[in-house]
PDB file of N, CA and C in Angstrom:
ATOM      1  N   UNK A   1     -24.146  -5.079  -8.150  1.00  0.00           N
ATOM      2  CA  UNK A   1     -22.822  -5.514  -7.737  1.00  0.00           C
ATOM      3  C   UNK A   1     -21.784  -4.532  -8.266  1.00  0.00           C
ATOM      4  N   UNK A   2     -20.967  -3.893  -7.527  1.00  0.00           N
ATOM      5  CA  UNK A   2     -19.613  -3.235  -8.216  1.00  0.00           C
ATOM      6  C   UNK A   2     -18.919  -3.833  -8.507  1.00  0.00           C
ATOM      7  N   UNK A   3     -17.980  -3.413  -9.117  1.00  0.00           N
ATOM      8  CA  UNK A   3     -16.918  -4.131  -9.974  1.00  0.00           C
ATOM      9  C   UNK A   3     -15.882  -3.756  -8.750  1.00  0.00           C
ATOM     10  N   UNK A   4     -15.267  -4.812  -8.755  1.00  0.00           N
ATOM     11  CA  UNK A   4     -13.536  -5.529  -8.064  1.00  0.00           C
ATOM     12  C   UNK A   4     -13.313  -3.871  -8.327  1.00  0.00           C
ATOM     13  N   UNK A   5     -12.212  -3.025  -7.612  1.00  0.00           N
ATOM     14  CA  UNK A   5     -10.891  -2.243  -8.164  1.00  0.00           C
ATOM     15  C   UNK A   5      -9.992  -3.061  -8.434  1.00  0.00           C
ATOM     16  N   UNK A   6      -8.823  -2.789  -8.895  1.00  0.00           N
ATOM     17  CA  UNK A   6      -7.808  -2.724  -9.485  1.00  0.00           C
ATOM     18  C   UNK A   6      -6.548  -3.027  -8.365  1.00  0.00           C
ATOM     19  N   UNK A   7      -6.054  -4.007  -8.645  1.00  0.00           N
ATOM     20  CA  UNK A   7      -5.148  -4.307  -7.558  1.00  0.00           C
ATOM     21  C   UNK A   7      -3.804  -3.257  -7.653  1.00  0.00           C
ATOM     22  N   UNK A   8      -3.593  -2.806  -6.342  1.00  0.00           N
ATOM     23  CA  UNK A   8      -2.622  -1.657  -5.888  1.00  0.00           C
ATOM     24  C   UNK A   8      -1.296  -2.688  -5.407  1.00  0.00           C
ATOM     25  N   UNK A   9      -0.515  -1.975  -6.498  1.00  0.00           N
ATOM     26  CA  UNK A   9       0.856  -3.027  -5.541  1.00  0.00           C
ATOM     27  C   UNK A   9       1.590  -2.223  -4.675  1.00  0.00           C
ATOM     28  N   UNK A  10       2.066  -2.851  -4.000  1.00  0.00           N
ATOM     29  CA  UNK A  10       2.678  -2.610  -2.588  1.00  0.00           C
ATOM     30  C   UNK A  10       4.280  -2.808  -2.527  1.00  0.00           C
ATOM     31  N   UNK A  11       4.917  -1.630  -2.784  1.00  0.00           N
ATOM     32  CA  UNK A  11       6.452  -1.901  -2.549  1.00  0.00           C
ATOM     33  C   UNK A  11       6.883  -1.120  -1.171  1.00  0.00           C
ATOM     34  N   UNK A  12       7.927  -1.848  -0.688  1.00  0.00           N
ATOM     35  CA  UNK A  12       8.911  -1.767   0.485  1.00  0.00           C
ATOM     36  C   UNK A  12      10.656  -1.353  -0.351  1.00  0.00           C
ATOM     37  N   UNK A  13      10.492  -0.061   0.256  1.00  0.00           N
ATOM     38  CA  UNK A  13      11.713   0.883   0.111  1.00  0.00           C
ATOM     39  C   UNK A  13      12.172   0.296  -1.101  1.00  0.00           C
ATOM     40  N   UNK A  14      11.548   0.577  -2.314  1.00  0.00           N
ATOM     41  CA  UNK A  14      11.325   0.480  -3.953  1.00  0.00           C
ATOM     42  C   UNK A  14      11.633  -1.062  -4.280  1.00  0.00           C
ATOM     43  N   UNK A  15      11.029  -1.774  -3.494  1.00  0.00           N
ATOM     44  CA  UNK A  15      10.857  -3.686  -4.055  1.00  0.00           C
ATOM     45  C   UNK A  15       9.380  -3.923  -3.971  1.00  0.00           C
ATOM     46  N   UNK A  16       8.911  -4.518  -4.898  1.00  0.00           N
ATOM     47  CA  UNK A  16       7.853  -5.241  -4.860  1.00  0.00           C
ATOM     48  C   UNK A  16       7.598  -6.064  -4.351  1.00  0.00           C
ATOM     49  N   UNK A  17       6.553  -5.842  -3.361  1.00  0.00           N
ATOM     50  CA  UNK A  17       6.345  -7.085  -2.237  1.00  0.00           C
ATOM     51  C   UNK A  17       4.797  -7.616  -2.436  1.00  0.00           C
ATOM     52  N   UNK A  18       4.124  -7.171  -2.986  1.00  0.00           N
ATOM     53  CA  UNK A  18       2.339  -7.836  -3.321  1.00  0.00           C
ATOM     54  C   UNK A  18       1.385  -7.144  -3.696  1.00  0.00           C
ATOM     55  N   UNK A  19       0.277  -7.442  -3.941  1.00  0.00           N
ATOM     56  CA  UNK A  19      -0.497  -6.197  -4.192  1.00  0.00           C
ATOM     57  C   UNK A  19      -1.471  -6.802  -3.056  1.00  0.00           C
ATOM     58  N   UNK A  20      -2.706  -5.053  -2.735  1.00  0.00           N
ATOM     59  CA  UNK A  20      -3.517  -5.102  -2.692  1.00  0.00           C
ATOM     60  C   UNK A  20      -4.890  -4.754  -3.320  1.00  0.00           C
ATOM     61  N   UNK A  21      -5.841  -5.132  -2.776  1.00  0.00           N
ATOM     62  CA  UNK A  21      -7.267  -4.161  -3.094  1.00  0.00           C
ATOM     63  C   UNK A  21      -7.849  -3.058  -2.232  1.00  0.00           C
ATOM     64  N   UNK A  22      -7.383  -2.092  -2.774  1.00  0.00           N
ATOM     65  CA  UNK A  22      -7.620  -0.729  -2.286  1.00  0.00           C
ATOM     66  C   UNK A  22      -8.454   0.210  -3.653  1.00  0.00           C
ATOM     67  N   UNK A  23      -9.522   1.055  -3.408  1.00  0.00           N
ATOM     68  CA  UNK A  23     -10.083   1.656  -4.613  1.00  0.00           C
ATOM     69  C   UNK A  23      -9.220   3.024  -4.935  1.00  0.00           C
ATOM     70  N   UNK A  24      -9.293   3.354  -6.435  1.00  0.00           N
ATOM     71  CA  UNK A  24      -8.096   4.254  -6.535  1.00  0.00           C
ATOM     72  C   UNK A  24      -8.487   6.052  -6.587  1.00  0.00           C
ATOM     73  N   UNK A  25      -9.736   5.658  -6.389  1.00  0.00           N
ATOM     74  CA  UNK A  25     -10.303   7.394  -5.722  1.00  0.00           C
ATOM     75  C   UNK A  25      -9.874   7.378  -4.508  1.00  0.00           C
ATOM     76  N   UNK A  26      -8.607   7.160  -3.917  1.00  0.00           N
ATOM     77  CA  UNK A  26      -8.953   7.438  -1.919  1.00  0.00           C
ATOM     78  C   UNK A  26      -7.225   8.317  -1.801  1.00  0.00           C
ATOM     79  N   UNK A  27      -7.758   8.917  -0.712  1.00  0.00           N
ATOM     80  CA  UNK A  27      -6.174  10.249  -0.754  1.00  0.00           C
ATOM     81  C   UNK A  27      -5.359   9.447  -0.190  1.00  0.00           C
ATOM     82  N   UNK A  28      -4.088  10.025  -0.146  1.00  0.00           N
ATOM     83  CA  UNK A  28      -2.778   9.264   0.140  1.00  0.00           C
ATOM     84  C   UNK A  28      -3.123   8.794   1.663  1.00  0.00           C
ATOM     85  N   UNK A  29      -3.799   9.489   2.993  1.00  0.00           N
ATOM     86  CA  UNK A  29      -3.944   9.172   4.075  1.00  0.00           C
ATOM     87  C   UNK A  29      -4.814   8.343   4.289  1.00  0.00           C
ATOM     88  N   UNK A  30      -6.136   7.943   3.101  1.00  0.00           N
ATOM     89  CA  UNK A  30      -6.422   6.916   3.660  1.00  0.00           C
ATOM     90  C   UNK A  30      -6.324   5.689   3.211  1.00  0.00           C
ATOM     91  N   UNK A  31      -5.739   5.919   2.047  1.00  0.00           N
ATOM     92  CA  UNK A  31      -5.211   4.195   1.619  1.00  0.00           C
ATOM     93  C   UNK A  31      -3.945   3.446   2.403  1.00  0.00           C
ATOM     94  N   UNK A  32      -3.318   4.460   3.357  1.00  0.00           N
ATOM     95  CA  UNK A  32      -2.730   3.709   3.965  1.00  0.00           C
ATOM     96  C   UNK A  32      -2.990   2.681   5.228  1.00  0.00           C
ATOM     97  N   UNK A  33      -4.437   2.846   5.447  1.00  0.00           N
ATOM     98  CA  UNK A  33      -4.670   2.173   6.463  1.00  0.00           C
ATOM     99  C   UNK A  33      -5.305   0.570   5.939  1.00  0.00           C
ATOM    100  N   UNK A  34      -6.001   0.923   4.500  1.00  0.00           N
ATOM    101  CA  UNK A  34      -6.566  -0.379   4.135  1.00  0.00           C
ATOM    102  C   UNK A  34      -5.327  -1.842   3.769  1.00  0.00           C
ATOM    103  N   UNK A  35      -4.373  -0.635   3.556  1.00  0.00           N
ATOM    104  CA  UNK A  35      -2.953  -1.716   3.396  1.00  0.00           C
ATOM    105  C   UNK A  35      -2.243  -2.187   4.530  1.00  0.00           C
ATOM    106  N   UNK A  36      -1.875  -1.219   5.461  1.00  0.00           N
ATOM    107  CA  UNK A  36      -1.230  -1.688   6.948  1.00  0.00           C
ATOM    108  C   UNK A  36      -2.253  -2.886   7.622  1.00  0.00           C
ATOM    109  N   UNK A  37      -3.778  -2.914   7.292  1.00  0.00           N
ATOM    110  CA  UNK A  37      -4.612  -3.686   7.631  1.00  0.00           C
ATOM    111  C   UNK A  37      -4.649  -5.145   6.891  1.00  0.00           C
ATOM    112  N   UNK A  38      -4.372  -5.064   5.736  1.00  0.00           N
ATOM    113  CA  UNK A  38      -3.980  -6.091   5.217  1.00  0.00           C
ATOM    114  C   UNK A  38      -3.545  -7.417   5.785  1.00  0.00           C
ATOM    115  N   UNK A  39      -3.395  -8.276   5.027  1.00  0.00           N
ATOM    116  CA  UNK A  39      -2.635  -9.694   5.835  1.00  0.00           C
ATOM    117  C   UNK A  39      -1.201  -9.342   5.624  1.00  0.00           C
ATOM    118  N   UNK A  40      -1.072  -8.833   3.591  1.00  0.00           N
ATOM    119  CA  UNK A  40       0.129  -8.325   3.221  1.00  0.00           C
ATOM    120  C   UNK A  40       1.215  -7.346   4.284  1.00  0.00           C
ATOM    121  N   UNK A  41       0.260  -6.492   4.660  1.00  0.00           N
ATOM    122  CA  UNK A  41       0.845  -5.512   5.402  1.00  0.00           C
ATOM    123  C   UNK A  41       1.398  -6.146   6.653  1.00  0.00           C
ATOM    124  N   UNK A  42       0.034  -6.985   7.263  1.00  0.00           N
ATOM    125  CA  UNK A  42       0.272  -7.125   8.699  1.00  0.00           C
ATOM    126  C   UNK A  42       1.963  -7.929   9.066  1.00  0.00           C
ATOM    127  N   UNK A  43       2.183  -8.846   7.399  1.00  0.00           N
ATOM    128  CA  UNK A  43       3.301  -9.271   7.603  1.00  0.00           C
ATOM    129  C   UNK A  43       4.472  -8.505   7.509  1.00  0.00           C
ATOM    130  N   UNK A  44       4.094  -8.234   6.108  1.00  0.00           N
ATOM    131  CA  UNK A  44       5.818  -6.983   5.991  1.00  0.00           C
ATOM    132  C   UNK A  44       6.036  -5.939   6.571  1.00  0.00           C
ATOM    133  N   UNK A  45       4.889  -5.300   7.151  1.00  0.00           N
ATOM    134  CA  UNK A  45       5.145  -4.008   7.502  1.00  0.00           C
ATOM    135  C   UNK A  45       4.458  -3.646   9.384  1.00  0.00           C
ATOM    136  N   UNK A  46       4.204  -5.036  10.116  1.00  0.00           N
ATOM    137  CA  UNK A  46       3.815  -5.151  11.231  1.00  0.00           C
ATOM    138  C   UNK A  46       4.692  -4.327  12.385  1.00  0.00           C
ATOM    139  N   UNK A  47       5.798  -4.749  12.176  1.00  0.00           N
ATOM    140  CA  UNK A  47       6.516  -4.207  13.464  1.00  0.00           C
ATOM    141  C   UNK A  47       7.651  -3.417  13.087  1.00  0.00           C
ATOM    142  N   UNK A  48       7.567  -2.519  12.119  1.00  0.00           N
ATOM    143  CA  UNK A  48       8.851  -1.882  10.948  1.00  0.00           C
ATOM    144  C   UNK A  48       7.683  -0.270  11.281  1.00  0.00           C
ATOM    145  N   UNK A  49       9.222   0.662  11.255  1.00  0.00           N
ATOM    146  CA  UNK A  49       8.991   1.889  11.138  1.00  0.00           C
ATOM    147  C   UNK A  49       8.888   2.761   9.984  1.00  0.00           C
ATOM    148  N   UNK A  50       7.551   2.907   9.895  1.00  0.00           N
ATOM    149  CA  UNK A  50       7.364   3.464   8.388  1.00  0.00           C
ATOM    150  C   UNK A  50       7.882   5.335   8.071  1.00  0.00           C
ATOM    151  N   UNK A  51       8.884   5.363   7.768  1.00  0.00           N
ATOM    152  CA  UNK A  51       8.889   7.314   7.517  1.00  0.00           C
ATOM    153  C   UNK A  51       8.499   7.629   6.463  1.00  0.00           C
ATOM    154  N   UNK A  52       7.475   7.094   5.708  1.00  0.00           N
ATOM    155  CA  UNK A  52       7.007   7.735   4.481  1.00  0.00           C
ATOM    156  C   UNK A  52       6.201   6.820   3.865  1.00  0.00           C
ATOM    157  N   UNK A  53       5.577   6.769   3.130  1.00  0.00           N
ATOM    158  CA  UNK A  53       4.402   5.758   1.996  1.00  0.00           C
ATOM    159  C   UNK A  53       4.039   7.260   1.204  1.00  0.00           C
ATOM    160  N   UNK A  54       4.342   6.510  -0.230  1.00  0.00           N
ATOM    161  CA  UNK A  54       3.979   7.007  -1.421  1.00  0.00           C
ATOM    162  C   UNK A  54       3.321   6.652  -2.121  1.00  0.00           C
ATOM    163  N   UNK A  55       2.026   7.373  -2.764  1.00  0.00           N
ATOM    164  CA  UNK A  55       1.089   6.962  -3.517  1.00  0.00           C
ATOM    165  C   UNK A  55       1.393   7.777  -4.654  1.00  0.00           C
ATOM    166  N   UNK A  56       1.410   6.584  -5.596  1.00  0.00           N
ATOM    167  CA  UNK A  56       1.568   7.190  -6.994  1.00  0.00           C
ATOM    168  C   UNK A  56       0.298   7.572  -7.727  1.00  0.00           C
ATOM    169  N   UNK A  57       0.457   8.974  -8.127  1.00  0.00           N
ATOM    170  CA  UNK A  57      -0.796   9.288  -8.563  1.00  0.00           C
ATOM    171  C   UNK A  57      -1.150   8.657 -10.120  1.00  0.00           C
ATOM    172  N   UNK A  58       0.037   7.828 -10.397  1.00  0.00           N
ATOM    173  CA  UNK A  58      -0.515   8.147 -11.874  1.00  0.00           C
ATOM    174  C   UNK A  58      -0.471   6.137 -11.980  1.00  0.00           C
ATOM    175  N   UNK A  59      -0.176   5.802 -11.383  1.00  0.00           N
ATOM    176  CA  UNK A  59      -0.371   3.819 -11.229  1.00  0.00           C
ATOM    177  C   UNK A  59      -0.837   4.012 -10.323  1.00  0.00           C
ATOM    178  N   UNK A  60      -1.421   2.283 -10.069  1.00  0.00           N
ATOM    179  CA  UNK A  60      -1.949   1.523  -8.533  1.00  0.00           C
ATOM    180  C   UNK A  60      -0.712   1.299  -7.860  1.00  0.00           C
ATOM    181  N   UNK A  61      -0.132   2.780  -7.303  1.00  0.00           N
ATOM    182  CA  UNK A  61       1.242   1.629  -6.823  1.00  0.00           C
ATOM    183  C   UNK A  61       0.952   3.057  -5.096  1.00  0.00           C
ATOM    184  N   UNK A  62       1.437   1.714  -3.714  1.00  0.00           N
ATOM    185  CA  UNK A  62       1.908   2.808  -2.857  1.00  0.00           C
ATOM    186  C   UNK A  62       3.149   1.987  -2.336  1.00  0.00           C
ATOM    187  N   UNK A  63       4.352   2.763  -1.995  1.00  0.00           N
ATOM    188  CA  UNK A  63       5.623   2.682  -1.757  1.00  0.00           C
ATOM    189  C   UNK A  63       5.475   2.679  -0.006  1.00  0.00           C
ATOM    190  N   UNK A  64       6.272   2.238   0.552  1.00  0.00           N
ATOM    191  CA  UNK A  64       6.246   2.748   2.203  1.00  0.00           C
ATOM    192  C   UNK A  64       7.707   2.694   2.061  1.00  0.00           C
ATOM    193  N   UNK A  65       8.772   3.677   2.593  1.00  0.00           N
ATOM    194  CA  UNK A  65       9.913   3.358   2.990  1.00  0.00           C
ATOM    195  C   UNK A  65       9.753   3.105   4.663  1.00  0.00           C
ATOM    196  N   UNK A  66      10.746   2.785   4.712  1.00  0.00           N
ATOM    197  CA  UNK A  66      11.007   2.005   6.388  1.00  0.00           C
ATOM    198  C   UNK A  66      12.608   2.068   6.545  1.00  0.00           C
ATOM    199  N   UNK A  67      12.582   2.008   8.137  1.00  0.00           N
ATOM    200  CA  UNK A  67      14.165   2.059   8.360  1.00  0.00           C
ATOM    201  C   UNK A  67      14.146   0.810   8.210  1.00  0.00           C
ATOM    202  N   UNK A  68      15.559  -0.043   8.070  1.00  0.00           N
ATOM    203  CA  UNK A  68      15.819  -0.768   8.366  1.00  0.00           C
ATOM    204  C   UNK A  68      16.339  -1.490   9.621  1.00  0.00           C
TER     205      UNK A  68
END
């Protein structure tokens, strides 16, 4: 059995909105899909234009800005 990762929190244009479970070996392009896939995502970030998501290399954290 592997062990759980580490829950990745998820902020919207620098607010904290939830975390997910995403593993923290994965490059900035593909952790963004395990999050947009999310339930988290599917809500906050479903029908919003994303110009950027930031993965912090040094926390579990990825940022998405969005227009408003």
């Amino acid at each position: 059995m592997q062990p759980q990762p580490p829950p990745r929190v998820v902020s919207i244009n620098n607010k904290v909105c939830g975390t997910v479970l995403v593993p923290q070996q994965v490059a900035q392009d593909t952790v963004r899909a395990p999050v947009l896939w999310s339930e988290l995502g599917q809500y906050l970030l479903g029908d919003r234009t994303i110009k950027k998501a930031i993965l912090s290399p040094r926390t579990a954290l990825i940022n998405f800005l969005i227009e408003e």
